[in-house]
C-alpha atoms as a PDB file:
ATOM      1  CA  UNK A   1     -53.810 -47.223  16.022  1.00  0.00           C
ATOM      2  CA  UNK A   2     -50.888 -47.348  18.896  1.00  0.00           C
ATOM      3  CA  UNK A   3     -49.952 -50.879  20.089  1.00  0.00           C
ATOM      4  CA  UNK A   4     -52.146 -50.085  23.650  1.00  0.00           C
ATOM      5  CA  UNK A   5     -55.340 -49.358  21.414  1.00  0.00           C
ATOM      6  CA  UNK A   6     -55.066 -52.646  19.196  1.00  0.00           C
ATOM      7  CA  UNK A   7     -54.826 -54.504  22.929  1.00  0.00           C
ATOM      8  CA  UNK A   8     -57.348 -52.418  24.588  1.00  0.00           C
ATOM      9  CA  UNK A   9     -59.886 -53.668  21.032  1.00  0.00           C
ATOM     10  CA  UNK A  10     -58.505 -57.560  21.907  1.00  0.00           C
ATOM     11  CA  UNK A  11     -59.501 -57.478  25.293  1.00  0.00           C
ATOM     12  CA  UNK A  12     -62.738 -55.847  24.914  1.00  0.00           C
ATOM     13  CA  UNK A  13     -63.396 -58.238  22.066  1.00  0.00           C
ATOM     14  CA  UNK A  14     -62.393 -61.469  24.085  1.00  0.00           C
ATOM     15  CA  UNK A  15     -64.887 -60.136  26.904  1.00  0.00           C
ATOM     16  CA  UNK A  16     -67.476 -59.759  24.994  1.00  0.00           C
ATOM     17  CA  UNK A  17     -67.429 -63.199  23.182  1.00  0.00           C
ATOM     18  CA  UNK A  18     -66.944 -64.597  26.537  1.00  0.00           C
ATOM     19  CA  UNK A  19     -69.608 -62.715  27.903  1.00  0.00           C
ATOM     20  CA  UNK A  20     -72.297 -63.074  24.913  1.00  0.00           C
ATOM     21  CA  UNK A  21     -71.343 -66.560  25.446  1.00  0.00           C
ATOM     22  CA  UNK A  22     -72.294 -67.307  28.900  1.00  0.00           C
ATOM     23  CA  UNK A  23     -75.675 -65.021  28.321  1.00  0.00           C
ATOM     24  CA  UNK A  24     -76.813 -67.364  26.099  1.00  0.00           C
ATOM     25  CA  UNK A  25     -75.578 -70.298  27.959  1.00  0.00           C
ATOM     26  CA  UNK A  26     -76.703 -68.723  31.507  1.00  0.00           C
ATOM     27  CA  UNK A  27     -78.909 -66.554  30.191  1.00  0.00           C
ATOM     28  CA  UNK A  28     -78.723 -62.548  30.780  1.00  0.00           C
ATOM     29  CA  UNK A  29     -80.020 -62.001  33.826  1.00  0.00           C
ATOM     30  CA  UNK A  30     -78.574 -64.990  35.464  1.00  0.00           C
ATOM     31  CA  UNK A  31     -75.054 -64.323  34.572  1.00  0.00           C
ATOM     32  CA  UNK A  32     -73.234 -61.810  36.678  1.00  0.00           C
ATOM     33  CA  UNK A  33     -69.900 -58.943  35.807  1.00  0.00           C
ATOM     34  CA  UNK A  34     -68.258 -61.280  38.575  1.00  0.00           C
ATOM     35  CA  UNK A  35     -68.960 -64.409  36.898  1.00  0.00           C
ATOM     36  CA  UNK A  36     -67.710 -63.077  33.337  1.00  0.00           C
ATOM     37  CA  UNK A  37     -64.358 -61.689  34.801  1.00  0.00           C
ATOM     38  CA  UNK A  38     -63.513 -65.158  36.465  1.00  0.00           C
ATOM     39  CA  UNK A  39     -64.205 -66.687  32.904  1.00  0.00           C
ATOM     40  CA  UNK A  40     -62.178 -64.063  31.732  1.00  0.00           C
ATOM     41  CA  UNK A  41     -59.303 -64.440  34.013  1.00  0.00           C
ATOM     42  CA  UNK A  42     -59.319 -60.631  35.015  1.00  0.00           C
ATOM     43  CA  UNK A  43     -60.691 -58.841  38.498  1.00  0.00           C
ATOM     44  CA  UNK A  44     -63.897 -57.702  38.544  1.00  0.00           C
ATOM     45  CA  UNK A  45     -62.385 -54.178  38.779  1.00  0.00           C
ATOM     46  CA  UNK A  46     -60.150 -54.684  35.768  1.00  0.00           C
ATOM     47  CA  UNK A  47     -63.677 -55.566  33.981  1.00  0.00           C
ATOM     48  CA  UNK A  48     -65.210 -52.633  35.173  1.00  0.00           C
ATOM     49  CA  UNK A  49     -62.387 -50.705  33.297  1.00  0.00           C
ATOM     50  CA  UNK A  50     -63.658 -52.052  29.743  1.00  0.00           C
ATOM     51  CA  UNK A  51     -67.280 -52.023  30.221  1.00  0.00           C
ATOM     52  CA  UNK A  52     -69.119 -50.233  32.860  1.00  0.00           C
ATOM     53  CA  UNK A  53     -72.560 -52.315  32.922  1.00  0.00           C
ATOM     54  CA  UNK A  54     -73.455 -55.736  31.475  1.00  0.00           C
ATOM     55  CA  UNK A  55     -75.528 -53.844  28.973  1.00  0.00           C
ATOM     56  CA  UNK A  56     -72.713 -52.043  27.282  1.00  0.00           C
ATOM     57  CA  UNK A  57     -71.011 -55.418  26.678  1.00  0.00           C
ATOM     58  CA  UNK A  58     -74.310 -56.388  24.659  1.00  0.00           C
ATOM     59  CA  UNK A  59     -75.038 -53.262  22.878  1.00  0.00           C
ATOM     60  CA  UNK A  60     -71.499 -51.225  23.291  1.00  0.00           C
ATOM     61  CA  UNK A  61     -70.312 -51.178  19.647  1.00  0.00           C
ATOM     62  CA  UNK A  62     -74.193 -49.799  18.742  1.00  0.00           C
ATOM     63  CA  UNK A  63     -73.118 -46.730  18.430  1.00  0.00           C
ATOM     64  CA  UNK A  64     -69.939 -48.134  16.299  1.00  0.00           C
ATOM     65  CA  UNK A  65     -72.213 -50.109  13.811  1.00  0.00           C
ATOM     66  CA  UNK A  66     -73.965 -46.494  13.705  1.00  0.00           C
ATOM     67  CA  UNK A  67     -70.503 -44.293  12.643  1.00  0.00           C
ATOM     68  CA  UNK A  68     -70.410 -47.412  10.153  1.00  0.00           C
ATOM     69  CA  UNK A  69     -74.246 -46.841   8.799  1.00  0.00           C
ATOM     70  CA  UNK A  70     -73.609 -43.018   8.463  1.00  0.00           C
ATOM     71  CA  UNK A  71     -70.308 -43.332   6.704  1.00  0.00           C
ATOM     72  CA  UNK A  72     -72.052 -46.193   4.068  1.00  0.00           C
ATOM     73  CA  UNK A  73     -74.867 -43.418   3.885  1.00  0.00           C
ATOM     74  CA  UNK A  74     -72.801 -40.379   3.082  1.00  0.00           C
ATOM     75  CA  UNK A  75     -70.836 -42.455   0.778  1.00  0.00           C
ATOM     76  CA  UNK A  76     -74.067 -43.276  -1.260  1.00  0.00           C
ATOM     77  CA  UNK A  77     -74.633 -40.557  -4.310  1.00  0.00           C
ATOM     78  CA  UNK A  78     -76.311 -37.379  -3.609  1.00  0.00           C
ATOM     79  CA  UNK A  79     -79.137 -37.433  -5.572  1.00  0.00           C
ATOM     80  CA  UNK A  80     -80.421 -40.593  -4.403  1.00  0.00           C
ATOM     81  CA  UNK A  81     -83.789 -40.362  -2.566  1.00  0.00           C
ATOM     82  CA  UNK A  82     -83.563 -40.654   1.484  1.00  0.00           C
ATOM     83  CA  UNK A  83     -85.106 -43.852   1.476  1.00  0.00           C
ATOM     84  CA  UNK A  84     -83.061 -45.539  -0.435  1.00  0.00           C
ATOM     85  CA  UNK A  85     -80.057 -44.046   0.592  1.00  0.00           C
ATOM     86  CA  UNK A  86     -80.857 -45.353   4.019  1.00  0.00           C
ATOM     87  CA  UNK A  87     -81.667 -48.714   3.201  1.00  0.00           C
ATOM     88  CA  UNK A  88     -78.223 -48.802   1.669  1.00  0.00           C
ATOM     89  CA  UNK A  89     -76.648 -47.651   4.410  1.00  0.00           C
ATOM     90  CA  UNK A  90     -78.274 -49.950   6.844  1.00  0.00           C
ATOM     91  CA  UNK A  91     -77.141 -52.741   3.956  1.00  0.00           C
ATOM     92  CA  UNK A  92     -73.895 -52.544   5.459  1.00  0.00           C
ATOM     93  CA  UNK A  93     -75.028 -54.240   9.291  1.00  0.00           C
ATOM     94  CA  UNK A  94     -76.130 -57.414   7.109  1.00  0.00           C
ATOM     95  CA  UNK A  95     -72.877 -57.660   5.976  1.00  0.00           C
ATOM     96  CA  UNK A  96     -71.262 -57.654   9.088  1.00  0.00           C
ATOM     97  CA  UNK A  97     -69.683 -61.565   8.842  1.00  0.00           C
ATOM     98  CA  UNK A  98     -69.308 -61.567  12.938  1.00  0.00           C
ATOM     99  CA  UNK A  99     -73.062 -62.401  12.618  1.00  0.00           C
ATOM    100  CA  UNK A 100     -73.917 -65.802  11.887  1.00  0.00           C
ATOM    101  CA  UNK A 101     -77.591 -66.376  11.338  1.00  0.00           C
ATOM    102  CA  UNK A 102     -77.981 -68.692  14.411  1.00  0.00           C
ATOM    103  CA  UNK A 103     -75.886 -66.200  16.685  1.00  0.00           C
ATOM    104  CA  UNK A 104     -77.868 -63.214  15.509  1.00  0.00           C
ATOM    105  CA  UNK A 105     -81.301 -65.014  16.563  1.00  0.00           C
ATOM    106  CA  UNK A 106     -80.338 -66.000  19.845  1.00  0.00           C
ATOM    107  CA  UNK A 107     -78.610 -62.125  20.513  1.00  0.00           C
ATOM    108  CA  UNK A 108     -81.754 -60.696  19.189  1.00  0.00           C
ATOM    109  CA  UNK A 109     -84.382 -63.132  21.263  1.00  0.00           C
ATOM    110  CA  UNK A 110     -81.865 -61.989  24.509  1.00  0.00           C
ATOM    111  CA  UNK A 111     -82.325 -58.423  23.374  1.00  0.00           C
ATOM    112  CA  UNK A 112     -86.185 -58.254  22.557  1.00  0.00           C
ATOM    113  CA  UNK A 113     -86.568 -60.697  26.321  1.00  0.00           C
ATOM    114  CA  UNK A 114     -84.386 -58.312  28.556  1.00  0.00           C
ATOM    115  CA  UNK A 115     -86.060 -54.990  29.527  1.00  0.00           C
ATOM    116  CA  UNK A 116     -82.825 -53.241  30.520  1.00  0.00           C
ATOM    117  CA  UNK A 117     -81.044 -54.189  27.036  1.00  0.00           C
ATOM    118  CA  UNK A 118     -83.862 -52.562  24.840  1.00  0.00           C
ATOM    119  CA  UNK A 119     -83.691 -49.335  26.930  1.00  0.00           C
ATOM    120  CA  UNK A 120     -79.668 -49.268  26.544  1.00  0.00           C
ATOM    121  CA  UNK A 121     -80.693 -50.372  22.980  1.00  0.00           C
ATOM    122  CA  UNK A 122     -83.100 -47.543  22.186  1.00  0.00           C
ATOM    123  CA  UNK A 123     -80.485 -44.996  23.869  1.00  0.00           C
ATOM    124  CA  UNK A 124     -77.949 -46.278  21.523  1.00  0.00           C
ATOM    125  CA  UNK A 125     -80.372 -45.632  18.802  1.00  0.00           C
ATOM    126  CA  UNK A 126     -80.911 -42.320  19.892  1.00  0.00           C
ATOM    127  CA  UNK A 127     -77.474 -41.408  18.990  1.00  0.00           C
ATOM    128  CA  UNK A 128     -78.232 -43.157  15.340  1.00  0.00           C
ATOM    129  CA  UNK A 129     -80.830 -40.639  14.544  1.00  0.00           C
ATOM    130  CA  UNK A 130     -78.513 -37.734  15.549  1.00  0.00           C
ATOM    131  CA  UNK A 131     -75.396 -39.415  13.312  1.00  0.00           C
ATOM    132  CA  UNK A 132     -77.905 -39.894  10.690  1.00  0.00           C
ATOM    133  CA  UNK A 133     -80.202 -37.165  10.219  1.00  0.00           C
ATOM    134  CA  UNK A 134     -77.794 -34.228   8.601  1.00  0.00           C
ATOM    135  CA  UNK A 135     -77.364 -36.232   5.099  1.00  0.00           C
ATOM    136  CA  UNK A 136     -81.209 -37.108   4.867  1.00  0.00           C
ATOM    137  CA  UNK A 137     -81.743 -33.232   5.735  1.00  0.00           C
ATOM    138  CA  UNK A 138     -78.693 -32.622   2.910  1.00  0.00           C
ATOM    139  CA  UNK A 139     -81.278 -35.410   0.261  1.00  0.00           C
ATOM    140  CA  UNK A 140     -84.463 -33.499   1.111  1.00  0.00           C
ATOM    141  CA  UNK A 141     -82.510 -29.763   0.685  1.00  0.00           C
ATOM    142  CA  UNK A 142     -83.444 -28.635   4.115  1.00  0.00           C
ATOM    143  CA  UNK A 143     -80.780 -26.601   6.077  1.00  0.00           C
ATOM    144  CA  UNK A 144     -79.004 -28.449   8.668  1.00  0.00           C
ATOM    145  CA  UNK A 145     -80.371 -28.435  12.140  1.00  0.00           C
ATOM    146  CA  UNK A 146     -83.368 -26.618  10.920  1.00  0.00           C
ATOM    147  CA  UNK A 147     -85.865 -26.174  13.681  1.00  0.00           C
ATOM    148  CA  UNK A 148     -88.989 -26.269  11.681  1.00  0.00           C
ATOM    149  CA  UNK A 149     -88.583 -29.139   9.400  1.00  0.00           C
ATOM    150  CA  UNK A 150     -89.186 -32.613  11.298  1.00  0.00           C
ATOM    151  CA  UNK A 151     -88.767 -34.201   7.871  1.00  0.00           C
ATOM    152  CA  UNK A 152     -85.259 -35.980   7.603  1.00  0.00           C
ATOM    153  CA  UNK A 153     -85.938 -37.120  11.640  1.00  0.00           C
ATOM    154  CA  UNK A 154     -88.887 -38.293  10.729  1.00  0.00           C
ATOM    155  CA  UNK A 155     -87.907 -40.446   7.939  1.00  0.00           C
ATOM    156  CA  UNK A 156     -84.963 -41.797   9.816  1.00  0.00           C
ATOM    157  CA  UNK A 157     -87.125 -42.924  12.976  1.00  0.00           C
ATOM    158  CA  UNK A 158     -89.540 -44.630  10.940  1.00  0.00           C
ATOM    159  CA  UNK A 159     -86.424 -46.134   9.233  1.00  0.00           C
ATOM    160  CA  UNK A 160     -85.165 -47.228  12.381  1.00  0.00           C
ATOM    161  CA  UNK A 161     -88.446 -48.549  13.572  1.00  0.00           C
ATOM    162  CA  UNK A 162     -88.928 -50.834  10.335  1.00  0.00           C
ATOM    163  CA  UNK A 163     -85.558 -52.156  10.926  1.00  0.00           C
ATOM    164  CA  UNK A 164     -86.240 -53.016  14.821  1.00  0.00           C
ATOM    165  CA  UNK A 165     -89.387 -54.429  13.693  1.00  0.00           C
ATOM    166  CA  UNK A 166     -87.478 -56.189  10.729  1.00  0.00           C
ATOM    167  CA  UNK A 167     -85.425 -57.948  13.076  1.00  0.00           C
ATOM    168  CA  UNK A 168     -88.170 -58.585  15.769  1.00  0.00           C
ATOM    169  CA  UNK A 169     -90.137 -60.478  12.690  1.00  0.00           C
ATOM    170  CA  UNK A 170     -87.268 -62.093  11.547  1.00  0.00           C
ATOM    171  CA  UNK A 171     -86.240 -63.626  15.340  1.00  0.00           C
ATOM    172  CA  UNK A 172     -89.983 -64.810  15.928  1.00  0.00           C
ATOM    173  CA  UNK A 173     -90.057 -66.633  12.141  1.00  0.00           C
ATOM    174  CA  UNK A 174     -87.019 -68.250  12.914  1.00  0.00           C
ATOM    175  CA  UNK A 175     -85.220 -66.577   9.960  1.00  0.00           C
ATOM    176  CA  UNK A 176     -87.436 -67.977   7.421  1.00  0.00           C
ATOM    177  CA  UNK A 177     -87.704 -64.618   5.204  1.00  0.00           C
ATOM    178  CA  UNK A 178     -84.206 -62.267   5.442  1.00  0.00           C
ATOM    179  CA  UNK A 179     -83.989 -59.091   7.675  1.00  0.00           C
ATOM    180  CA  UNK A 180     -83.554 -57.426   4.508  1.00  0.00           C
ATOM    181  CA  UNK A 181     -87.309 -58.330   2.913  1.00  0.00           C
ATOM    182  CA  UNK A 182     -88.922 -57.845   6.201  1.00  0.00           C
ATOM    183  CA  UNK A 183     -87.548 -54.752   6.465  1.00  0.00           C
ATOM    184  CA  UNK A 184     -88.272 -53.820   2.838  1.00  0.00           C
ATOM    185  CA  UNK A 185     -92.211 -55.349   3.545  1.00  0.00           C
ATOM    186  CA  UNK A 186     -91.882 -52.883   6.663  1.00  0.00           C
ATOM    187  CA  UNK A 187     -91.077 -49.448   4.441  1.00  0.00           C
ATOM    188  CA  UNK A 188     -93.599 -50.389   1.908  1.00  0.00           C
ATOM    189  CA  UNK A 189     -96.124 -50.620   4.693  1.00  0.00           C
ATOM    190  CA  UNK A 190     -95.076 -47.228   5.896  1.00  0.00           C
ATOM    191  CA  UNK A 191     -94.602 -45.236   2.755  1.00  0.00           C
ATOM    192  CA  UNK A 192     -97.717 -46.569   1.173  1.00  0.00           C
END
């Protein structure tokens, strides 16, 4: 990574810390691009150059944690069984130590509150199922892309949807059972 990139990542991450930071405070809604880049000490144009909407500062490395998921998942062995090949990948966004359990809640409360950040969310996710779906096709020995076999796409939704309702559990019980049981509770449910 040239020296520009590794500044171009610091800036973006200061933003968004500052940013995440007065939507809690301020709340989401209440807190505007203009109001971040005077926190920031930038223009509101120079902002505009790192993140396009507010919503991309919230849910802009989705589609990183995503490349991260699929790369955890096509690491895992072949043989394994979609299911648990997924759950393994997905493993790797609980280990991600820039989430504490209190920050998580409160990011996840914002997320599940604010109508335009689920529907930049479930675009995000979108691109999930299309990063993930060729190695659950590879598992279940379907050809790749193949038209007539909704298999792999739909094990990987319904994935996806235990996990988002995982996390939507875990924010309303205050954290009381881990993401990872609720979302284990929420496969059983769905394979059984």
């Amino acid at each position: 990574m040239t020296l520009r990139e590794r500044t171009r990542q610091a800036v973006q991450a200061d933003i968004a810390a500052t940013a995440m930071r007065l939507f809690l405070d301020r709340g989401f809604d209440a807190t505007t691009m203009e109001q971040i880049a005077t926190e920031v000490g930038i223009s509101r144009r120079s902002l505009f150059r790192y993140f396009a909407t507010k919503e991309d500062i919230v849910v802009g490395d989705l589609v990183e944690r995503g490349r991260r998921v699929q790369a955890a998942l096509e690491s895992r062995p072949p043989d394994e069984g979609p299911w648990e090949a997924l759950r393994a990948g997905l493993e790797t966004l609980a280990r991600d130590p820039a989430y504490s359990t209190e920050w998580a809640s409160k990011v996840f409360r914002m997320l599940a509150e604010t109508p335009s950040l689920r529907a930049r969310q479930l675009e995000k996710r979108l691109q999930w199922l299309e990063m993930l779906v060729p190695d659950i096709e590879r598992r279940l020995g379907v050809a790749p892309g193949s038209p007539g076999d909704p298999r792999a796409a739909a094990i990987v939704s319904s994935a996806l949807a235990c996990l988002d309702v995982a996390v939507e559990a875990w924010t309303r019980g205050s954290g009381e059972s881990s993401i990872e049981d609720l979302y284990d509770a929420a496969v059983a449910a769905v394979r059984g």
